[in-house]
C-alpha atoms as a PDB file:
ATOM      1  CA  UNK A   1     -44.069-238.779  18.182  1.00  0.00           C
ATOM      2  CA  UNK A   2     -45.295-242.505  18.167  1.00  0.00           C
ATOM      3  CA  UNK A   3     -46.691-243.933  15.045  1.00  0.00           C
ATOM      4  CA  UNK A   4     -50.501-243.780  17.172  1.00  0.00           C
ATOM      5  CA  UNK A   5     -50.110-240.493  17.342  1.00  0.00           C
ATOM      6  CA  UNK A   6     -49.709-239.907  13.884  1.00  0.00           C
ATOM      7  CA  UNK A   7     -52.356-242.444  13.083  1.00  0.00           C
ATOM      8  CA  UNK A   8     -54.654-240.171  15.255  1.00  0.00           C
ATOM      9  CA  UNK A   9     -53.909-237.427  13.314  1.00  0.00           C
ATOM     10  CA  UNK A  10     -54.378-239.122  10.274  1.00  0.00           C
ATOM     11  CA  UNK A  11     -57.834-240.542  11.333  1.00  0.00           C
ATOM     12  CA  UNK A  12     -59.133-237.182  11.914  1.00  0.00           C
ATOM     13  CA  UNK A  13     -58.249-235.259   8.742  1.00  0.00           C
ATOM     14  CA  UNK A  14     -59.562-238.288   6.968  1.00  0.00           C
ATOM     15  CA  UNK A  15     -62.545-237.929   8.779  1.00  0.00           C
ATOM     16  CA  UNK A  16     -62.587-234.290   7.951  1.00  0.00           C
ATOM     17  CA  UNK A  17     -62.677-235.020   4.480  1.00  0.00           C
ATOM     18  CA  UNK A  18     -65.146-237.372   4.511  1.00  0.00           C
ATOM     19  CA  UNK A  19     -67.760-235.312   6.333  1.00  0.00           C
ATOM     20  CA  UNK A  20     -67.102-232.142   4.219  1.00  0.00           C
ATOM     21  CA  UNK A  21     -67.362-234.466   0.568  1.00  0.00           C
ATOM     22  CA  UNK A  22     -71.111-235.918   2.146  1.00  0.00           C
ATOM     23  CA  UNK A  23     -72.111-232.278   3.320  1.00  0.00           C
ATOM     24  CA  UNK A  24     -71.016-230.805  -0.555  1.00  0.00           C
ATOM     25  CA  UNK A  25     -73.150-234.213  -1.811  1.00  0.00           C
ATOM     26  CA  UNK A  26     -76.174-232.895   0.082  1.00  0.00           C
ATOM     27  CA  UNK A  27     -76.134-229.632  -0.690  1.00  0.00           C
ATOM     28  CA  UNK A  28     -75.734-229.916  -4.263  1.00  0.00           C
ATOM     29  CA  UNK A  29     -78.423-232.975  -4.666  1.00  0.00           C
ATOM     30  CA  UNK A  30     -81.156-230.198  -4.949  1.00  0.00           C
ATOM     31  CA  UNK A  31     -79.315-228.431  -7.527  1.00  0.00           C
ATOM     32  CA  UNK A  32     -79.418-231.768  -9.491  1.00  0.00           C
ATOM     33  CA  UNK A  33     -83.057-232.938  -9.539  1.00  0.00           C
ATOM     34  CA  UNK A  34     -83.801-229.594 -10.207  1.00  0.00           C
ATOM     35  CA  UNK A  35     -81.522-229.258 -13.233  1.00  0.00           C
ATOM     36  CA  UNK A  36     -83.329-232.812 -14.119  1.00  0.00           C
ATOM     37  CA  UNK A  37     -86.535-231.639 -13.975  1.00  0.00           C
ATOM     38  CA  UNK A  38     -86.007-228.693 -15.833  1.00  0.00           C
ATOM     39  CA  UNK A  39     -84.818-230.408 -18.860  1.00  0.00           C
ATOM     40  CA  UNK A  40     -87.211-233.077 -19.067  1.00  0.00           C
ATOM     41  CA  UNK A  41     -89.790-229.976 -18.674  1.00  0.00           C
ATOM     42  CA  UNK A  42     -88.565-228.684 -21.495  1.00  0.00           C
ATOM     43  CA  UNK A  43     -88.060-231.845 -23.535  1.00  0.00           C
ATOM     44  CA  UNK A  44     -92.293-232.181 -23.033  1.00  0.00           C
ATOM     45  CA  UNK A  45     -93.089-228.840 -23.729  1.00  0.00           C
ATOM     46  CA  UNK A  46     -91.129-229.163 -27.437  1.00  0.00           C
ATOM     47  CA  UNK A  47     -92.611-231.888 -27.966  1.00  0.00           C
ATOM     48  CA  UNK A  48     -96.268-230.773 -27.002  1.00  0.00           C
ATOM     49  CA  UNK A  49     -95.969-227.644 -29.435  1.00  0.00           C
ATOM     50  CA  UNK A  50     -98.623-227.299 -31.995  1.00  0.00           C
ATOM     51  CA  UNK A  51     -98.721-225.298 -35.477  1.00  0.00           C
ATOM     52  CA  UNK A  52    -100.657-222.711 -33.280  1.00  0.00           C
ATOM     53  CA  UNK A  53     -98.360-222.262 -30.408  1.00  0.00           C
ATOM     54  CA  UNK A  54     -95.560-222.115 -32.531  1.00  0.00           C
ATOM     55  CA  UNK A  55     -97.267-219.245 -34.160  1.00  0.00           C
ATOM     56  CA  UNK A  56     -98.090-217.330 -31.266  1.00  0.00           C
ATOM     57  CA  UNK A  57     -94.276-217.557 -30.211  1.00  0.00           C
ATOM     58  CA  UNK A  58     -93.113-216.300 -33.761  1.00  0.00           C
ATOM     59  CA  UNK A  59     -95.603-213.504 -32.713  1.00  0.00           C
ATOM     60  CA  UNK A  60     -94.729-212.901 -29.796  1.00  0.00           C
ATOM     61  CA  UNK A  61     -91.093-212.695 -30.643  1.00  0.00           C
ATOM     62  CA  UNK A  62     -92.014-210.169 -33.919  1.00  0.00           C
ATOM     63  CA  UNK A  63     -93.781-208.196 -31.055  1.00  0.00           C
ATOM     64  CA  UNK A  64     -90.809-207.822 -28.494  1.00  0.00           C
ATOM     65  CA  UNK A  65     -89.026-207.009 -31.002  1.00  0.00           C
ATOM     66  CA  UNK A  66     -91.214-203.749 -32.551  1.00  0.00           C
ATOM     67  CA  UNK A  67     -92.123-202.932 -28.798  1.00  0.00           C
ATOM     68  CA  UNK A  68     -88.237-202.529 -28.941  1.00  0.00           C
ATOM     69  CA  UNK A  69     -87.911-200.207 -32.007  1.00  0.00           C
ATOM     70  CA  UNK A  70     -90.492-198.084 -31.148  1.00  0.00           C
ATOM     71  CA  UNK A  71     -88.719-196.978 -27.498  1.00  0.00           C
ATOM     72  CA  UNK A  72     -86.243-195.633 -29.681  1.00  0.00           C
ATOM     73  CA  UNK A  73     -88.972-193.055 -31.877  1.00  0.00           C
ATOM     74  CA  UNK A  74     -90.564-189.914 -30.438  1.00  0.00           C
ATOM     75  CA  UNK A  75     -93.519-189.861 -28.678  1.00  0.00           C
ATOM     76  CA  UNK A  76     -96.231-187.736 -29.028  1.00  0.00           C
ATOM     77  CA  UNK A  77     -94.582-184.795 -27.012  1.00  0.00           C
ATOM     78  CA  UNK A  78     -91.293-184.965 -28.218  1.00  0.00           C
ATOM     79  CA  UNK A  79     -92.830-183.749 -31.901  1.00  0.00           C
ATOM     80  CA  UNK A  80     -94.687-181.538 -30.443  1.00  0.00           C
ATOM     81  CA  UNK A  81     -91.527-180.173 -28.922  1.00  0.00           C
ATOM     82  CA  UNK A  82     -89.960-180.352 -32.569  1.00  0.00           C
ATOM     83  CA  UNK A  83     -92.640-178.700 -33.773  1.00  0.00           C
ATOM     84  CA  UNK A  84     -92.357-175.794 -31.174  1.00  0.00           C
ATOM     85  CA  UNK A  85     -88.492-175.542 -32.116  1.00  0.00           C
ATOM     86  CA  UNK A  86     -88.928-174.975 -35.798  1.00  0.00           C
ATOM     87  CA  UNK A  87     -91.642-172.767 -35.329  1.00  0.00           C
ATOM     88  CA  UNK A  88     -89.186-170.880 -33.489  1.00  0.00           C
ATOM     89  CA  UNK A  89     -86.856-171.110 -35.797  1.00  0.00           C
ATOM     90  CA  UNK A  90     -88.991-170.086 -38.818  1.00  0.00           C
ATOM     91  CA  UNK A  91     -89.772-166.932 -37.208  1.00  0.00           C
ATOM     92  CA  UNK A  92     -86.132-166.191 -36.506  1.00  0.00           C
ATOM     93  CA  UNK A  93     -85.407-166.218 -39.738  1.00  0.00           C
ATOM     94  CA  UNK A  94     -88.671-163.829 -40.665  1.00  0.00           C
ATOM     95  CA  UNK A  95     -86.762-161.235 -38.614  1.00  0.00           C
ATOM     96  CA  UNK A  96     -83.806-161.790 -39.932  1.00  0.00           C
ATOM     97  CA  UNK A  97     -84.767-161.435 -43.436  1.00  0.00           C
ATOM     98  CA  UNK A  98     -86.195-158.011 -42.080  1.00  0.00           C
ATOM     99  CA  UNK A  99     -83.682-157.540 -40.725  1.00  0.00           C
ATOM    100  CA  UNK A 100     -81.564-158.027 -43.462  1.00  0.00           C
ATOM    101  CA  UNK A 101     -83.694-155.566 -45.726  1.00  0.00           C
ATOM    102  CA  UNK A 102     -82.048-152.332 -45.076  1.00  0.00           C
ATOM    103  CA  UNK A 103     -78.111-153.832 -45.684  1.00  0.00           C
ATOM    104  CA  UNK A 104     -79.715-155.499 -49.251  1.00  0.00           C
ATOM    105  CA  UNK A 105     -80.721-151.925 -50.475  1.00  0.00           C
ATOM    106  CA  UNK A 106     -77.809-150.519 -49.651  1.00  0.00           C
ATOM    107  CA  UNK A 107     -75.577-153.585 -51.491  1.00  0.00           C
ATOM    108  CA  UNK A 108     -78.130-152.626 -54.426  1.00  0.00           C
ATOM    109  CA  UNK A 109     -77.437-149.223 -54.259  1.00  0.00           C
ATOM    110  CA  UNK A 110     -73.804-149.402 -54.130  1.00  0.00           C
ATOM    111  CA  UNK A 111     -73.887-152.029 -57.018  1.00  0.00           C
ATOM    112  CA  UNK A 112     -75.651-149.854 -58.839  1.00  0.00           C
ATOM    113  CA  UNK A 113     -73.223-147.166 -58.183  1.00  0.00           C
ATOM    114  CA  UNK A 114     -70.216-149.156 -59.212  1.00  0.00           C
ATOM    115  CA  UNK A 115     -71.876-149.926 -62.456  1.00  0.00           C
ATOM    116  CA  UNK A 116     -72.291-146.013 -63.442  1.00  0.00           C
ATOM    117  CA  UNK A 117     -68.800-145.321 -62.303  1.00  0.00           C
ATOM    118  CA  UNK A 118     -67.508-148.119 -65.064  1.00  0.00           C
ATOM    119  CA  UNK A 119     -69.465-146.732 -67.490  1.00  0.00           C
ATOM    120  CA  UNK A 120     -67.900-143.420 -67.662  1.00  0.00           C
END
């Protein structure tokens, strides 16, 4: 190989790079300006906050943040559902303390029975 031929060369991957560097500058130009005009968007809007609108954004806040408590505490069905299942429950345990009637009398009885039997 002659040295033209590896100046050729040499010419085109420099070209290569050179083309792909100003196609990654245009592309990321937009990014840029658009970073830039964010910021100085939000430098104006500090600076523009009143007393007022710095109240409404505490409240707002405070209300996000109680909207976010109260997804966590039962609605209006789910204590009606609670209520349902101790109702249930309550009257379980009516039958079982009828239930339970019958075996207490004889417990009675049998105490009672014991306690004669030690006294003779």
């Amino acid at each position: 190989m002659t040295a033209a031929e590896y100046l050729l060369y040499l010419n085109t991957a420099l070209a290569s790079l050179a083309i792909l560097g100003h196609a990654k500058g245009y592309f990321s130009s937009g990014e840029k300006t658009l970073g830039e005009k964010l910021a100085t968007a939000e430098t104006k809007l500090d600076h523009r906050q009143t007393k007022s609108e710095a109240k409404l954004i505490e409240y707002d806040r405070r209300i996000q943040a109680l909207e976010g408590e109260l997804k966590h505490l039962p609605d209006r069905e789910m204590a009606h559902r609670l209520e349902l299942a101790v109702e249930k429950m309550s009257g379980r345990l009516d039958t079982m303390a009828e239930t339970l009637k019958p075996i207490r009398s004889t417990t009675e009885r049998m105490n009672e029975l014991l306690v004669e039997q030690a006294k003779k």
